[in-house]
C-alpha atoms as a PDB file:
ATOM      1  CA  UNK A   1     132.515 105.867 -47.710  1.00  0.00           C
ATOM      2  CA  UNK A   2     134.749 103.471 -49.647  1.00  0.00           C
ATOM      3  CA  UNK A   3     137.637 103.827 -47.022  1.00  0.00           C
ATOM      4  CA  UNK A   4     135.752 102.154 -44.184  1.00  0.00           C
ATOM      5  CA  UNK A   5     134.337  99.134 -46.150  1.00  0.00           C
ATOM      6  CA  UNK A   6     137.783  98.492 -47.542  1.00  0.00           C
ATOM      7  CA  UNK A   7     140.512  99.027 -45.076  1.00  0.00           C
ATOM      8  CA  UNK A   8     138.746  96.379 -42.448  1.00  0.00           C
ATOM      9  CA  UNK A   9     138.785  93.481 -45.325  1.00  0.00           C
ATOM     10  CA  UNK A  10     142.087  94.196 -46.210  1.00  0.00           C
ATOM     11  CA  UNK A  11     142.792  93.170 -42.473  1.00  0.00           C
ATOM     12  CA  UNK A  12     140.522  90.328 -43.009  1.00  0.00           C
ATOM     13  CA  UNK A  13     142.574  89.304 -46.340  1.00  0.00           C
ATOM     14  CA  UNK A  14     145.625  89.386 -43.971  1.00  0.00           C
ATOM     15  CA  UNK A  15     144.467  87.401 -41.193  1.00  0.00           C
ATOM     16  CA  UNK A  16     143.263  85.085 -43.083  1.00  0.00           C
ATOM     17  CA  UNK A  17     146.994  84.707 -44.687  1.00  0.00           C
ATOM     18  CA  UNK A  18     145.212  85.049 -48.331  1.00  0.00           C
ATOM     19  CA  UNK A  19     148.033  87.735 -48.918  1.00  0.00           C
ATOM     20  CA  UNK A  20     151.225  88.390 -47.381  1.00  0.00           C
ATOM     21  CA  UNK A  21     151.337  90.955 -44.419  1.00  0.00           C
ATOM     22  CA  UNK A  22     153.809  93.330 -46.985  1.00  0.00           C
ATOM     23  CA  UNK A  23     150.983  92.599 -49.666  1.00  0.00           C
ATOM     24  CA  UNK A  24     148.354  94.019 -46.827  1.00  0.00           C
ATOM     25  CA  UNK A  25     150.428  96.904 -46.217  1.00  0.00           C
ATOM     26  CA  UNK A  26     151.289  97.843 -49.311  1.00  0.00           C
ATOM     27  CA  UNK A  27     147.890  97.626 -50.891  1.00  0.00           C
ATOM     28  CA  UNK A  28     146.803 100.067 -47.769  1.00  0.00           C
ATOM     29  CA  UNK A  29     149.390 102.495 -48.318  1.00  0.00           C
ATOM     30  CA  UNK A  30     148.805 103.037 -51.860  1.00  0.00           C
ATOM     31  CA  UNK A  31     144.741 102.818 -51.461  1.00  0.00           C
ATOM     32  CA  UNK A  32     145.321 105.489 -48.669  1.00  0.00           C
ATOM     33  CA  UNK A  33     147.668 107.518 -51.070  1.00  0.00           C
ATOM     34  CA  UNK A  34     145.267 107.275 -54.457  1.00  0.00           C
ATOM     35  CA  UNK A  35     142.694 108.198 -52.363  1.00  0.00           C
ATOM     36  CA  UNK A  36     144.160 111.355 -51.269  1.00  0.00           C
ATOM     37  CA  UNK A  37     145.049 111.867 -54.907  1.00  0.00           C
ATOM     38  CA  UNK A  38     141.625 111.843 -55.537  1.00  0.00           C
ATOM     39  CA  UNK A  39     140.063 113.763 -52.815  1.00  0.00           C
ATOM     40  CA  UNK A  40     143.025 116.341 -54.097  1.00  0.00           C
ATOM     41  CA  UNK A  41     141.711 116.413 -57.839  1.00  0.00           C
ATOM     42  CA  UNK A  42     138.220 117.138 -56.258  1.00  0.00           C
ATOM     43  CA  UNK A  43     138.766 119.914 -54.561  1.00  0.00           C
ATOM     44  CA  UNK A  44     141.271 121.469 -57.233  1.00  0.00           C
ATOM     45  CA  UNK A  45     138.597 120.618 -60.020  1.00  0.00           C
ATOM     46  CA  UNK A  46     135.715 121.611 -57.560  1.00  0.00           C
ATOM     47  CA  UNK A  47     134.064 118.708 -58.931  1.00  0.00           C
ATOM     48  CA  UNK A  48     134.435 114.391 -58.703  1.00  0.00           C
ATOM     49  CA  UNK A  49     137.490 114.123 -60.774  1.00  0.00           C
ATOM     50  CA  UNK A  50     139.809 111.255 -60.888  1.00  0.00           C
ATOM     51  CA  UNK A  51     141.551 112.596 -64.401  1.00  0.00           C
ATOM     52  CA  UNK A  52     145.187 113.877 -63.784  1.00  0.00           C
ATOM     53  CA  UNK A  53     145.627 117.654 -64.361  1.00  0.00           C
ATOM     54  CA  UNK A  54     147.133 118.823 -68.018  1.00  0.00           C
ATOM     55  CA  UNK A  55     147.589 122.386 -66.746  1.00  0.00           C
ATOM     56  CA  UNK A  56     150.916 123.091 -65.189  1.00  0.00           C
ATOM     57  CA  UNK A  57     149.415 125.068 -62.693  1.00  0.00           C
ATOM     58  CA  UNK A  58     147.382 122.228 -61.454  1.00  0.00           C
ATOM     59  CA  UNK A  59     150.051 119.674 -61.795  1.00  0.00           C
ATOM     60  CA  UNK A  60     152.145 121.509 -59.701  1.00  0.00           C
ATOM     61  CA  UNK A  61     149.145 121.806 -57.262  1.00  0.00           C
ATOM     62  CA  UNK A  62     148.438 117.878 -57.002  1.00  0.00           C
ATOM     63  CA  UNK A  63     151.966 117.661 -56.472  1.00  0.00           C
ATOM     64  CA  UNK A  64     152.280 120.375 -53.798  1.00  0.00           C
ATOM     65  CA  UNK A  65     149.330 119.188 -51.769  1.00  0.00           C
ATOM     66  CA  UNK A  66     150.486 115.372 -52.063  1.00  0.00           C
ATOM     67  CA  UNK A  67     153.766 116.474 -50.350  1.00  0.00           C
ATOM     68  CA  UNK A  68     156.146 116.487 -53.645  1.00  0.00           C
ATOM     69  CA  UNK A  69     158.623 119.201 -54.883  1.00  0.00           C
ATOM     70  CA  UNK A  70     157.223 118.999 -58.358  1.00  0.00           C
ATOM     71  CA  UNK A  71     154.527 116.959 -60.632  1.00  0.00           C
ATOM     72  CA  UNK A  72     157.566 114.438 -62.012  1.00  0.00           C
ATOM     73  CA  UNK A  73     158.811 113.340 -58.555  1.00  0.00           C
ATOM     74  CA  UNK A  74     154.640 112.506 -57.801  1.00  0.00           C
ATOM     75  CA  UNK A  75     153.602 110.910 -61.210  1.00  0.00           C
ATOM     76  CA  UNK A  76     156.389 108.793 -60.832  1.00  0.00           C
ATOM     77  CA  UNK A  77     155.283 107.827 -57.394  1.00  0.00           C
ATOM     78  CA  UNK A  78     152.193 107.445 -58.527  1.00  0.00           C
ATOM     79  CA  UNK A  79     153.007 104.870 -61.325  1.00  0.00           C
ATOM     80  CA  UNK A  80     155.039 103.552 -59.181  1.00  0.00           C
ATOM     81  CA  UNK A  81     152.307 102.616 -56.661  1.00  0.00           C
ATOM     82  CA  UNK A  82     149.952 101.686 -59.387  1.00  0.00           C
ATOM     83  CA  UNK A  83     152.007  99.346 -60.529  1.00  0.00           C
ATOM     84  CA  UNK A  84     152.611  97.735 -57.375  1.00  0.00           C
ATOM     85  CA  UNK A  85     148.663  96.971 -57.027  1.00  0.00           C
ATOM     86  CA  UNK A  86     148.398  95.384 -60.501  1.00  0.00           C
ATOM     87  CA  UNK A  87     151.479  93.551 -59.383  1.00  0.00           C
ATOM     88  CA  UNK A  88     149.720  92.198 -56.156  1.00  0.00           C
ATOM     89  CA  UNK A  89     146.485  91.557 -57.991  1.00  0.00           C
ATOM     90  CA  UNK A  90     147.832  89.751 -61.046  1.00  0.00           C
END
């Protein structure tokens, strides 16, 4: 499982001061929240997914099961996030 191999070297990254500790933290919040993301297509696609819904009905799923009133108020916390890793990384 992805989640355990990178979580501990994100610590690593930290301790060894390669990244700031609100770099660390931010990059493990938003791997923790694509990854639910993910896991969330899968089971509403019943299949490995990582393609964002066109349907309203399972827009308003994702956006249900990721804890958001409606699918605007996640995709923009989704770009949001997303850009905050490219941000980190570049």
């Amino acid at each position: 499982m992805r989640l355990q191999a990178l979580l501990p070297k994100l610590i690593a990254i930290g301790e060894l001061s390669l990244l700031t500790t609100e770099q660390v933290t931010q990059l493990t919040d938003n791997y923790l929240f694509l990854r639910r993301t993910e896991n969330i297509l899968q089971s509403i696609n019943d299949q490995q997914s990582q393609t964002l819904p066109e349907q309203t009905l399972y827009r308003a799923r994702l956006a249900w099961a990721m804890g958001f009133d409606d699918w605007l108020a996640f995709y923009q916390q989704l770009i949001a996030r997303m850009q905050s890793v490219h941000a980190i990384f570049k």
